[in-house]
PDB file of N, CA and C in Angstrom:
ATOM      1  N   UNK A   1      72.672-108.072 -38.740  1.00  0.00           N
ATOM      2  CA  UNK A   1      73.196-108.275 -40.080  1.00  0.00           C
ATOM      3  C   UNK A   1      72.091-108.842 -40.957  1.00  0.00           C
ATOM      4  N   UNK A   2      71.880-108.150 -42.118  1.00  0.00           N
ATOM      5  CA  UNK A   2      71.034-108.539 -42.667  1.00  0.00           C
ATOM      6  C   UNK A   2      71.770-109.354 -44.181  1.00  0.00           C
ATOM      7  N   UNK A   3      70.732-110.001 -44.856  1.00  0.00           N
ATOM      8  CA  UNK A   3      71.123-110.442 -46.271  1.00  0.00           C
ATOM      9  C   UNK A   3      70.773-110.109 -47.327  1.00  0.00           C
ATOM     10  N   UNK A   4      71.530-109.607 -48.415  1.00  0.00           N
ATOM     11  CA  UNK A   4      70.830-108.685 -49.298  1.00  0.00           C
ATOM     12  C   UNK A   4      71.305-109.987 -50.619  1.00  0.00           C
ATOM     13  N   UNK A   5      70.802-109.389 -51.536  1.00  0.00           N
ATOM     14  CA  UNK A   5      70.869-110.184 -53.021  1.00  0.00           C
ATOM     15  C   UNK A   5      71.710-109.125 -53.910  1.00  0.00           C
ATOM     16  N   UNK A   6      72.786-110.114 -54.299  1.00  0.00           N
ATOM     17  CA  UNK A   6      73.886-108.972 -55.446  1.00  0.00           C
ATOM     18  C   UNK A   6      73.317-109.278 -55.896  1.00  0.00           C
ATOM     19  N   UNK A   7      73.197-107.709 -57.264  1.00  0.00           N
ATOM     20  CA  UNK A   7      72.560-107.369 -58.314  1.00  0.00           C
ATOM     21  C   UNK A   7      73.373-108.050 -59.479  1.00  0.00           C
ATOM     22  N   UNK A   8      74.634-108.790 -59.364  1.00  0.00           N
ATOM     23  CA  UNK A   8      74.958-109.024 -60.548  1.00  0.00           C
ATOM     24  C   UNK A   8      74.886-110.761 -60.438  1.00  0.00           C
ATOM     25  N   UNK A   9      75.112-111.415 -59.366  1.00  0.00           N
ATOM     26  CA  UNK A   9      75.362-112.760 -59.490  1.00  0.00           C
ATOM     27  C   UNK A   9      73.343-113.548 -58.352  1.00  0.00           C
ATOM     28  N   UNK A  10      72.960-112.443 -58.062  1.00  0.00           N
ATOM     29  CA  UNK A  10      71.620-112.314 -57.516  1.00  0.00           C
ATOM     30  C   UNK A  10      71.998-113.591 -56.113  1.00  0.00           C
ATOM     31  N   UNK A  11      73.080-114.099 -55.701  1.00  0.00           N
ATOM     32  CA  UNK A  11      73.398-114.670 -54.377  1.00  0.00           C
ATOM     33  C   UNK A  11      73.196-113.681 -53.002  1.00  0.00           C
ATOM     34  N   UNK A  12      72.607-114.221 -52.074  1.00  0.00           N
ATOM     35  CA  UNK A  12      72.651-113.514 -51.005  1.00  0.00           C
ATOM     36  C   UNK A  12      74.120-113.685 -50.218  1.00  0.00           C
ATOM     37  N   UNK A  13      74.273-111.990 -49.818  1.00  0.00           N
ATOM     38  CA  UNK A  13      74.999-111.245 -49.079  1.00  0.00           C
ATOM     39  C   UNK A  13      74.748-110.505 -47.848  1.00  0.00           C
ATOM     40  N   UNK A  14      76.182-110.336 -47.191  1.00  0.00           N
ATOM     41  CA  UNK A  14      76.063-109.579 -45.500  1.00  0.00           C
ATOM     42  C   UNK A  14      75.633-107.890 -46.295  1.00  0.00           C
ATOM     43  N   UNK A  15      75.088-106.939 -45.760  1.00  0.00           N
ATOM     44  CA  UNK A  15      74.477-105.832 -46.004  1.00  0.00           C
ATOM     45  C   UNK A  15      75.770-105.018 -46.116  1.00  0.00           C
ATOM     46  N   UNK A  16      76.688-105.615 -44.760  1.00  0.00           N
ATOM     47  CA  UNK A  16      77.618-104.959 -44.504  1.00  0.00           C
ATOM     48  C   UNK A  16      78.954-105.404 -45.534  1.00  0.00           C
ATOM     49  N   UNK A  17      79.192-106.341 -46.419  1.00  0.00           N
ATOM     50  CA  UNK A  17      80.089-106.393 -47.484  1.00  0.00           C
ATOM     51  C   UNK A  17      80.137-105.289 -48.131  1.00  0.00           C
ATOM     52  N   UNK A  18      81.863-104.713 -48.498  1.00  0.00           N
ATOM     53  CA  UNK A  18      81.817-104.338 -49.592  1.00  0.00           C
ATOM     54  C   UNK A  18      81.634-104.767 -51.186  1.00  0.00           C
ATOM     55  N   UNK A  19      81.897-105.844 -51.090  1.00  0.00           N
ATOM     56  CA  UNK A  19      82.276-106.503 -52.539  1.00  0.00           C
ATOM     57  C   UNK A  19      81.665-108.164 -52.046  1.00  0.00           C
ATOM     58  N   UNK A  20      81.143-107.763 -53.010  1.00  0.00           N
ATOM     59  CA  UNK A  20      79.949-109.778 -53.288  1.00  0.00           C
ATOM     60  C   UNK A  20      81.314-111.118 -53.025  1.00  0.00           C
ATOM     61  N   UNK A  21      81.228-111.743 -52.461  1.00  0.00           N
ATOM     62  CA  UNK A  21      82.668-112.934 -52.268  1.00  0.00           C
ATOM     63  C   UNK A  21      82.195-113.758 -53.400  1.00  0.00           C
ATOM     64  N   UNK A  22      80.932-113.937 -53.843  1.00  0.00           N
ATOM     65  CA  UNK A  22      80.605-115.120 -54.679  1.00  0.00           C
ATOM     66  C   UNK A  22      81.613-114.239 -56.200  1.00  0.00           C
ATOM     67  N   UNK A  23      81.064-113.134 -56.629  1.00  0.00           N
ATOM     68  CA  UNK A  23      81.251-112.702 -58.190  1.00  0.00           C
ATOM     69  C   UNK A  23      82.119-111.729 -58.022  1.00  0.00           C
ATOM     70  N   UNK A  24      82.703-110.777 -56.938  1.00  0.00           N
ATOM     71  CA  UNK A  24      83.602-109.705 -56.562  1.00  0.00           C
ATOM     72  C   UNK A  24      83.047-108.284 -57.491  1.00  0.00           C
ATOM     73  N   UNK A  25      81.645-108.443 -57.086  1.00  0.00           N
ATOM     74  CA  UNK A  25      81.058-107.362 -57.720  1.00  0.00           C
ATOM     75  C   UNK A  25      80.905-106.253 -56.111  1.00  0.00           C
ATOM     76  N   UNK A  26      81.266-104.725 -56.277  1.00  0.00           N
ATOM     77  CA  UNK A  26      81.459-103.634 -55.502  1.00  0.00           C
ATOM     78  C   UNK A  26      79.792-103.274 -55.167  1.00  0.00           C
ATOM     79  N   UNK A  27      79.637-103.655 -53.973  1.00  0.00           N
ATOM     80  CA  UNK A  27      78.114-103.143 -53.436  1.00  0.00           C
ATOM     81  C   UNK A  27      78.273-101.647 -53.131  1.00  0.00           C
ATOM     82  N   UNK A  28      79.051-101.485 -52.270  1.00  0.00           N
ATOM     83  CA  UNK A  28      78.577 -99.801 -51.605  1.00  0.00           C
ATOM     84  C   UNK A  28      79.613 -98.819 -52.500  1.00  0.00           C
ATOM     85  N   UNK A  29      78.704 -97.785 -52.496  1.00  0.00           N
ATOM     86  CA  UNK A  29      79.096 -96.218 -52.662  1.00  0.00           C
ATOM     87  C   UNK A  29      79.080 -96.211 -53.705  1.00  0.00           C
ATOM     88  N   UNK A  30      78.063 -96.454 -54.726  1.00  0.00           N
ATOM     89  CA  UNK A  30      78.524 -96.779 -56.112  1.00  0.00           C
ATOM     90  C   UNK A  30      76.872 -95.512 -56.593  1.00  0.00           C
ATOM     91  N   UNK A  31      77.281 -95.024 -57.733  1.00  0.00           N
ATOM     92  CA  UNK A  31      75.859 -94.145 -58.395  1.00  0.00           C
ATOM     93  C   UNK A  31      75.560 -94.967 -59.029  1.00  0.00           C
ATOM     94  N   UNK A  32      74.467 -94.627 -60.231  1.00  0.00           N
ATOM     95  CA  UNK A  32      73.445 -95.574 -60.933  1.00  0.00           C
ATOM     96  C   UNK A  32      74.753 -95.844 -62.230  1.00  0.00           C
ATOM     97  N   UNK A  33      75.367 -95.231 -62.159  1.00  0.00           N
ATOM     98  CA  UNK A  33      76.469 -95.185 -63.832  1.00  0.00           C
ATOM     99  C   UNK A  33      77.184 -96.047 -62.811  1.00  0.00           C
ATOM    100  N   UNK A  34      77.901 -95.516 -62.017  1.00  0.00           N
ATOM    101  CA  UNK A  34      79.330 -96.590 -61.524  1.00  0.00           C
ATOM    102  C   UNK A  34      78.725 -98.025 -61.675  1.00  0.00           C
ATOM    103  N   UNK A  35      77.766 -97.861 -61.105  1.00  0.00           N
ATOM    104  CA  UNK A  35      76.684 -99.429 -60.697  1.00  0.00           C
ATOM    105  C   UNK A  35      76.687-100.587 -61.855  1.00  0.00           C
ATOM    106  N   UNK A  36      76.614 -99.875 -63.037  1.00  0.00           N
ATOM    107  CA  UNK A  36      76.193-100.207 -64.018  1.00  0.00           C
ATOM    108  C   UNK A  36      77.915-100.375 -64.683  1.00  0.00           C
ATOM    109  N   UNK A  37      78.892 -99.255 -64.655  1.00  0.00           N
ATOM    110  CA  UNK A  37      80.284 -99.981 -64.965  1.00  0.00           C
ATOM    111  C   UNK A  37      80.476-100.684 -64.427  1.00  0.00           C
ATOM    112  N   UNK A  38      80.682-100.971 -63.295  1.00  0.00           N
ATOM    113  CA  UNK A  38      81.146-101.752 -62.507  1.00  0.00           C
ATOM    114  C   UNK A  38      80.364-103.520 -62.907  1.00  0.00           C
ATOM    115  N   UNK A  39      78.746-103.365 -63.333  1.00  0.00           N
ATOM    116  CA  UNK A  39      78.696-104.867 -63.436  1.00  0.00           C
ATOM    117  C   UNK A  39      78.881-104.884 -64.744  1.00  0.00           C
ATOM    118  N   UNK A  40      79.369-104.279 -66.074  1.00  0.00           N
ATOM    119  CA  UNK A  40      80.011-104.441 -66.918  1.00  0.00           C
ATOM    120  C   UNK A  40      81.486-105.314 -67.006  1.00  0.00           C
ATOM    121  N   UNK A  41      81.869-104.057 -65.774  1.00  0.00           N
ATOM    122  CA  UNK A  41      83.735-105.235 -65.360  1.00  0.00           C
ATOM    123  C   UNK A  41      83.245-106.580 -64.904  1.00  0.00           C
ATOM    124  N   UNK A  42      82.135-107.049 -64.440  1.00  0.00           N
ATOM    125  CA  UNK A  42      82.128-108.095 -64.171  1.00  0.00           C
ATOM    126  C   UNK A  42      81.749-108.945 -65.168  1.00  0.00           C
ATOM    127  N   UNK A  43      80.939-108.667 -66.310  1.00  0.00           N
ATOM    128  CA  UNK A  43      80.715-109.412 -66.971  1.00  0.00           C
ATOM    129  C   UNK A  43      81.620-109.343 -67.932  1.00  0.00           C
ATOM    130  N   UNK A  44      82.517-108.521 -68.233  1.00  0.00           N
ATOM    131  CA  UNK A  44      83.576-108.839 -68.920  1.00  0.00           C
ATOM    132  C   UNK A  44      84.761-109.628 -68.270  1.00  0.00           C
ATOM    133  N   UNK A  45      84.751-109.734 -67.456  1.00  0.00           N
ATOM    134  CA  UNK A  45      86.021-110.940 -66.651  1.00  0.00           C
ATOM    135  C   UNK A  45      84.770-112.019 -66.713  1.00  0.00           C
ATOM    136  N   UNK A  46      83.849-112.325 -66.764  1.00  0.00           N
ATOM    137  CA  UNK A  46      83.061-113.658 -66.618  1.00  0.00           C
ATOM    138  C   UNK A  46      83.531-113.913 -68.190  1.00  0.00           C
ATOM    139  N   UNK A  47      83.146-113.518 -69.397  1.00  0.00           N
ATOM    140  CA  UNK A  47      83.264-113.574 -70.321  1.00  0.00           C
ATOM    141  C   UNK A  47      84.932-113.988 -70.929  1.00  0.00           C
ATOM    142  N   UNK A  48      85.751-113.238 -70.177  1.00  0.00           N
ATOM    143  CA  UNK A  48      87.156-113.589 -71.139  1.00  0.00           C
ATOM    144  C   UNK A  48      87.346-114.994 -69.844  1.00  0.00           C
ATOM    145  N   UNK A  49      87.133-115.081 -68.745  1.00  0.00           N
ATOM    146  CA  UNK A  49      87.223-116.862 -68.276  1.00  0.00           C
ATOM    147  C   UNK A  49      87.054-117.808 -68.994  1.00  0.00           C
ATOM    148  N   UNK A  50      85.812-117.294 -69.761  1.00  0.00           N
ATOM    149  CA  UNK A  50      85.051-118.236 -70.397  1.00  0.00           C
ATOM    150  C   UNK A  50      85.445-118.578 -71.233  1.00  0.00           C
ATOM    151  N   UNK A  51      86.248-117.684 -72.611  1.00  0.00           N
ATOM    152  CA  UNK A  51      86.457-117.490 -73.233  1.00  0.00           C
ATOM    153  C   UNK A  51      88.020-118.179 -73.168  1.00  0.00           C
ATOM    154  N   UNK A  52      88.649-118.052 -72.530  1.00  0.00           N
ATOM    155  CA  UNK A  52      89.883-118.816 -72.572  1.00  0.00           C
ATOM    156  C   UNK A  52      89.704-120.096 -71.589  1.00  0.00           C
ATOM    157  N   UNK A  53      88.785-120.759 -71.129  1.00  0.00           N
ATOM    158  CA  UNK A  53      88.450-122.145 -70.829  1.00  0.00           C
ATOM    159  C   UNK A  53      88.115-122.498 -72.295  1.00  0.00           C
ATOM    160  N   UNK A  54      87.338-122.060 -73.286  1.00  0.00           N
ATOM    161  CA  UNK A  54      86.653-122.338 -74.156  1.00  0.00           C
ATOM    162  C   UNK A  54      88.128-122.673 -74.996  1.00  0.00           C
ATOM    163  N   UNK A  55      89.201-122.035 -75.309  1.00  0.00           N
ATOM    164  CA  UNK A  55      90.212-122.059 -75.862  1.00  0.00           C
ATOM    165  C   UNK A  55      90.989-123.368 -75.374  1.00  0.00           C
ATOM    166  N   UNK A  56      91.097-123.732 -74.006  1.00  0.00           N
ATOM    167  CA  UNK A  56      91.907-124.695 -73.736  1.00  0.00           C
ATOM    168  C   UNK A  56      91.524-126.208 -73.960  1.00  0.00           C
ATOM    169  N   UNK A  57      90.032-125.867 -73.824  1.00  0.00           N
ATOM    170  CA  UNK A  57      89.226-127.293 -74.393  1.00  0.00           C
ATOM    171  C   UNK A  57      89.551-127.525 -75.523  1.00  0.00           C
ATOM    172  N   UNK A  58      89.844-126.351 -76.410  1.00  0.00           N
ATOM    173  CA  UNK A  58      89.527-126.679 -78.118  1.00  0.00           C
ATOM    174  C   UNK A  58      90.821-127.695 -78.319  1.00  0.00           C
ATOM    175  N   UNK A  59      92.498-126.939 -77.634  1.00  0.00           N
ATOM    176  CA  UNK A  59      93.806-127.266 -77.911  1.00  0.00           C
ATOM    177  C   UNK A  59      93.791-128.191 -77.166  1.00  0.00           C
ATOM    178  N   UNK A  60      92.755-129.370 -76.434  1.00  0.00           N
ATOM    179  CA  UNK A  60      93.100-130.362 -75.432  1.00  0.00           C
ATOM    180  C   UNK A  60      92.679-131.326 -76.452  1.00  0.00           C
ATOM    181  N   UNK A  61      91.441-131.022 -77.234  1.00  0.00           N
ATOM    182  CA  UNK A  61      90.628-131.319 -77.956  1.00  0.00           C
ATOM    183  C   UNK A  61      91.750-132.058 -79.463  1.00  0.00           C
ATOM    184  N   UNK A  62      91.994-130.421 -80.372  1.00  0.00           N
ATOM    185  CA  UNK A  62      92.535-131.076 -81.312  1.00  0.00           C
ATOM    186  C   UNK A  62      94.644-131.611 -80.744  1.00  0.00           C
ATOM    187  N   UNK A  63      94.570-131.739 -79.884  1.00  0.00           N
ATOM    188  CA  UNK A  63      96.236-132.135 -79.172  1.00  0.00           C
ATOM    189  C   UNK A  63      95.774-133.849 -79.174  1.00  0.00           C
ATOM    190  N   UNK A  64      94.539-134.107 -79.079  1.00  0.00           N
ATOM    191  CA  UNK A  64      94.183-135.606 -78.870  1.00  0.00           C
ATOM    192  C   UNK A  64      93.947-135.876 -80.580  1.00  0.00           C
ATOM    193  N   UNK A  65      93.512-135.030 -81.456  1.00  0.00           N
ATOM    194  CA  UNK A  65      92.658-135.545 -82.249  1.00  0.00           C
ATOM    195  C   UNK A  65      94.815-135.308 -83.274  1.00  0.00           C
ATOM    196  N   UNK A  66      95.212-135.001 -83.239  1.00  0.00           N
ATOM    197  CA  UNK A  66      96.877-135.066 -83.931  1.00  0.00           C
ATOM    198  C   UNK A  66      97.458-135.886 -83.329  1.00  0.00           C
ATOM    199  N   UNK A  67      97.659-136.254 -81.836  1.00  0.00           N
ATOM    200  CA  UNK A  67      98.075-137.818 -81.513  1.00  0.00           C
ATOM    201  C   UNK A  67      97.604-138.787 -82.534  1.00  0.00           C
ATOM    202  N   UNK A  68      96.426-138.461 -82.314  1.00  0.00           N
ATOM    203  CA  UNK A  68      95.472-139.898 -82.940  1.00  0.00           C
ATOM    204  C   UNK A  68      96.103-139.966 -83.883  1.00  0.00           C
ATOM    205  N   UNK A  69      96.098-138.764 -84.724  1.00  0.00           N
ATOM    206  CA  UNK A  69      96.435-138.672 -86.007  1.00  0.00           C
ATOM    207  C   UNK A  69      97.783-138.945 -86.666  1.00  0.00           C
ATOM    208  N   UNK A  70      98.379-139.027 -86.241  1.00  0.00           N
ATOM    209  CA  UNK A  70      99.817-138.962 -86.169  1.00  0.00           C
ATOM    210  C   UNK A  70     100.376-140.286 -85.785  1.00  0.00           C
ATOM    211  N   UNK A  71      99.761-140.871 -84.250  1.00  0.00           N
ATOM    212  CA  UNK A  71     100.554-142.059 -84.172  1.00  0.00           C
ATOM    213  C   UNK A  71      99.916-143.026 -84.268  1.00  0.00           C
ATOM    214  N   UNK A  72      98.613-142.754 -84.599  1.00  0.00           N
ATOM    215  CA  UNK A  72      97.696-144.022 -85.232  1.00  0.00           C
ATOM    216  C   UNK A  72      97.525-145.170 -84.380  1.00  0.00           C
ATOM    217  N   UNK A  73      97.518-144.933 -82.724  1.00  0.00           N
ATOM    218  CA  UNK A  73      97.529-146.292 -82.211  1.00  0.00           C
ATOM    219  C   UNK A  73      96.569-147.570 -82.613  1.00  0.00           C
ATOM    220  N   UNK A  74      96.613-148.407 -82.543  1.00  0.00           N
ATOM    221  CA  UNK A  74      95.451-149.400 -82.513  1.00  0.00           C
ATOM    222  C   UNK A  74      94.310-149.460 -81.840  1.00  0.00           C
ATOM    223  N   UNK A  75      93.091-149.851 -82.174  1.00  0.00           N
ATOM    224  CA  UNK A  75      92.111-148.945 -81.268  1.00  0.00           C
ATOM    225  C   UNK A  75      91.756-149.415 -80.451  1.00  0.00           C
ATOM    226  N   UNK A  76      92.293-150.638 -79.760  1.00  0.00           N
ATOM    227  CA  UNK A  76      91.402-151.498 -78.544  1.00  0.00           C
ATOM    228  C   UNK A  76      93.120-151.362 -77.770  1.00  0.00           C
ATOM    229  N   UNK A  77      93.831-150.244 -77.641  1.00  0.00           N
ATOM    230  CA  UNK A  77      94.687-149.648 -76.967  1.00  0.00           C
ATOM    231  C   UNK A  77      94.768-148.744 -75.766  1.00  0.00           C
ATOM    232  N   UNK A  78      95.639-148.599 -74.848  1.00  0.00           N
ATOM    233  CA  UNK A  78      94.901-147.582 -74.170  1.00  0.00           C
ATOM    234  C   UNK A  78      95.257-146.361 -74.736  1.00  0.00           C
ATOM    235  N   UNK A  79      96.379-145.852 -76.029  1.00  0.00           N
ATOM    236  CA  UNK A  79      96.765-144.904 -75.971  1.00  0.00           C
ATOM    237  C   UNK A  79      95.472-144.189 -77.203  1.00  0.00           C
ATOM    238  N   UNK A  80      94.578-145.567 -77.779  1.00  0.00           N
ATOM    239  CA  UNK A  80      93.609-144.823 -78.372  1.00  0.00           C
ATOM    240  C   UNK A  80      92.549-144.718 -77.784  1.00  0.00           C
ATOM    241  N   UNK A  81      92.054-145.087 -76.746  1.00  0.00           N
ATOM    242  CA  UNK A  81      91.297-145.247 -75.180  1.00  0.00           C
ATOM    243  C   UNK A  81      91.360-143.366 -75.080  1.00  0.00           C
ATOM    244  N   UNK A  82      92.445-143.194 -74.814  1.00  0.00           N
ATOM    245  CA  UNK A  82      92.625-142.079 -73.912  1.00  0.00           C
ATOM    246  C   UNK A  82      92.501-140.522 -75.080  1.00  0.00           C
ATOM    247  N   UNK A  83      93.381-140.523 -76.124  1.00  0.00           N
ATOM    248  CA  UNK A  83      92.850-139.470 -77.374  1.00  0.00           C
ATOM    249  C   UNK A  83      91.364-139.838 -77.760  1.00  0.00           C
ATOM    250  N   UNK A  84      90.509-140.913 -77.630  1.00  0.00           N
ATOM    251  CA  UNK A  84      89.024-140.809 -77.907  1.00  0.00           C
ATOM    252  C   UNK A  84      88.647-139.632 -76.821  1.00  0.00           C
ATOM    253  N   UNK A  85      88.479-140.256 -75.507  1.00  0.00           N
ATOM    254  CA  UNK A  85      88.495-139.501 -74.267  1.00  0.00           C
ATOM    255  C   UNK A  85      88.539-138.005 -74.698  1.00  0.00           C
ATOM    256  N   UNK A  86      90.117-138.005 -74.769  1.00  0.00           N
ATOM    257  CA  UNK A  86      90.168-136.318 -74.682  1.00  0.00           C
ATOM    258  C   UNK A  86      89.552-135.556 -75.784  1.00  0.00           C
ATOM    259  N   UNK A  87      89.276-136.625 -76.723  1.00  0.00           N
ATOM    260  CA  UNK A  87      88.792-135.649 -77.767  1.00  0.00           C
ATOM    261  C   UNK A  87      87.430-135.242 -77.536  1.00  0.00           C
ATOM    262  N   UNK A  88      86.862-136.313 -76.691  1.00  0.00           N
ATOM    263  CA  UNK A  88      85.059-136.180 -76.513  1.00  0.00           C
ATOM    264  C   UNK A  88      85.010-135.135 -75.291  1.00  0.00           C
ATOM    265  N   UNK A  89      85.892-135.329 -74.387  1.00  0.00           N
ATOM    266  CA  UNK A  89      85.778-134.479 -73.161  1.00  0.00           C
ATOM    267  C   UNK A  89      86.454-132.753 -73.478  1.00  0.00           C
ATOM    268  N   UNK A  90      87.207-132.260 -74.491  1.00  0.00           N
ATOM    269  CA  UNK A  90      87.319-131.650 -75.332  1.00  0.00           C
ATOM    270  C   UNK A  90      86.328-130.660 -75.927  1.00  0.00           C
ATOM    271  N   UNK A  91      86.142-131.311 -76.682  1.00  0.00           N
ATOM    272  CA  UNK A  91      84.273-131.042 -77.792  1.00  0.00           C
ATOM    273  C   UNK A  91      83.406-130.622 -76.917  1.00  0.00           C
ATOM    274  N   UNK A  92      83.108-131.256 -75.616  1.00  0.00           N
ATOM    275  CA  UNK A  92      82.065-131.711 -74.868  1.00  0.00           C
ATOM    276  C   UNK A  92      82.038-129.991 -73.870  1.00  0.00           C
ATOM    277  N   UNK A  93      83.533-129.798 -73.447  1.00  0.00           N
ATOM    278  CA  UNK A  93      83.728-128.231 -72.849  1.00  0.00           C
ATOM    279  C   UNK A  93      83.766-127.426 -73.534  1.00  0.00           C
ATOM    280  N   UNK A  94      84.386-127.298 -74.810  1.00  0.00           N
ATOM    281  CA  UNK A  94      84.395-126.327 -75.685  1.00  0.00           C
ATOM    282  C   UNK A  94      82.447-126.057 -76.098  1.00  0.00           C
ATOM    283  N   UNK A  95      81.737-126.963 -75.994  1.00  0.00           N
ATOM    284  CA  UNK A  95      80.376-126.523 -76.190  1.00  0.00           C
ATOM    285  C   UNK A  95      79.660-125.932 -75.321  1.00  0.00           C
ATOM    286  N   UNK A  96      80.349-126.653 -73.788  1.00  0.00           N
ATOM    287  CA  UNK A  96      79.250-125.781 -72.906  1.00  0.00           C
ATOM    288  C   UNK A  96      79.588-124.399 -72.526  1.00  0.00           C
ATOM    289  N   UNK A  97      80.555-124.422 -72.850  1.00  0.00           N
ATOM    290  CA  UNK A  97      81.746-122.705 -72.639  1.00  0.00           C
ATOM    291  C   UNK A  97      80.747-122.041 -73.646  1.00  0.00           C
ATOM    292  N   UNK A  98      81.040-122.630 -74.842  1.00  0.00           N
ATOM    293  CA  UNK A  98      80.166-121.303 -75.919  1.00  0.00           C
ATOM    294  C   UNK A  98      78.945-121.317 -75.311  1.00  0.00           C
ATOM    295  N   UNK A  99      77.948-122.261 -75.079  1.00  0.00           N
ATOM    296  CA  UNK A  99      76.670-122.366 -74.632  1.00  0.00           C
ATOM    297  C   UNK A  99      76.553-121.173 -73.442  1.00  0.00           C
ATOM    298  N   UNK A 100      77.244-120.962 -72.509  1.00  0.00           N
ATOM    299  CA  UNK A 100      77.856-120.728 -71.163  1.00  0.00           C
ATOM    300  C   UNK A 100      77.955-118.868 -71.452  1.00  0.00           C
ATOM    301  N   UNK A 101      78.616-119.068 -72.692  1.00  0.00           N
ATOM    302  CA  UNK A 101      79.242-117.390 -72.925  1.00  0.00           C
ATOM    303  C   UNK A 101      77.619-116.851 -73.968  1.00  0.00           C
ATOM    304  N   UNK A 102      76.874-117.433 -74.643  1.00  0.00           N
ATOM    305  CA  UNK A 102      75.783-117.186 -75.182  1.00  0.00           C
ATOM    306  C   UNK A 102      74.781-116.905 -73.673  1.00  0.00           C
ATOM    307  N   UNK A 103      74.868-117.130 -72.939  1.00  0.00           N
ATOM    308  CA  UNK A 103      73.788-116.758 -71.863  1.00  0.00           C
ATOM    309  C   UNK A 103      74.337-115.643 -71.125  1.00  0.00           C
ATOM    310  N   UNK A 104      75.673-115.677 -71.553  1.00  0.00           N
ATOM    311  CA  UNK A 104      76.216-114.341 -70.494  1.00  0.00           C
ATOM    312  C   UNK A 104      75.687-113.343 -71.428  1.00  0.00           C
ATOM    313  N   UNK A 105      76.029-113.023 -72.589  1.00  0.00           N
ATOM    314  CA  UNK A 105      76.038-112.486 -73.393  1.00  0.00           C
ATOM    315  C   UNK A 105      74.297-112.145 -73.537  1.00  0.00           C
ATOM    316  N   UNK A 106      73.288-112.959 -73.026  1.00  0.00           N
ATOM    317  CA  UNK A 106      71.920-112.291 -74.155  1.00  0.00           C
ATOM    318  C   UNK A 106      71.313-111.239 -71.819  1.00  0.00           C
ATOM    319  N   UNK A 107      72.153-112.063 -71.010  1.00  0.00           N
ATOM    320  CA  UNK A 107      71.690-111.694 -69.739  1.00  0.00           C
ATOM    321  C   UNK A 107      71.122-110.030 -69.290  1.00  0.00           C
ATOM    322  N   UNK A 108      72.083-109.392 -70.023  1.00  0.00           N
ATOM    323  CA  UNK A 108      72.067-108.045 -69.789  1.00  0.00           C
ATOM    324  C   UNK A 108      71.413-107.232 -71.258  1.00  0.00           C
ATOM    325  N   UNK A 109      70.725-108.194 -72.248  1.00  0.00           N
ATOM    326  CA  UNK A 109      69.745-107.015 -73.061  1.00  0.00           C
ATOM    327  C   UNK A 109      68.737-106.631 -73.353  1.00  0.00           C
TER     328      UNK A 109
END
């Protein structure tokens, strides 16, 4: 058994896999076109992941920043403790997602 390197996630693999376990990209029986759809489907499911992580950060994000807003706790509270939090940890995913989807995006041109 040897170890080969997928072409789409470049992790080493059994020779004998059909499909990469790391990225579920299709190694055998594929032509130079399938080859090439096929790591398209993959980078389009990497992309809409991303893309709706990127979404859930935003609504975790502003769900803390309308608490805040709304019930105005006092700020040496824990309930304003915790909407700071989510709002920074929030912001903080929603950036590396876009950051994240900008590298998927320039990988393949």
């Amino acid at each position: 058994m040897a170890l080969i390197e997928c072409p789409s996630c470049s992790k080493r693999v059994s020779d004998k896999a059909t499909n990469c376990p790391h990225c579920d990209f299709k190694l055998t029986g594929l032509s130079g076109e399938e080859l090439e759809r096929e790591w398209q489907r993959v980078m389009a499911s990497k992309r809409e992941r991303l893309v709706g992580q990127s979404m859930l950060a935003l609504l975790i994000a502003i769900a803390a920043f309308t608490y805040y807003f709304i019930q105005q706790p006092l700020p040496e509270t824990w309930p304003a403790k915790v909407s700071y939090g989510l709002m920074i940890v929030g912001l903080i995913w929603f950036v590396i997602n876009r950051v994240r989807l900008v590298f998927i995006k320039r990988k393949r041109s």
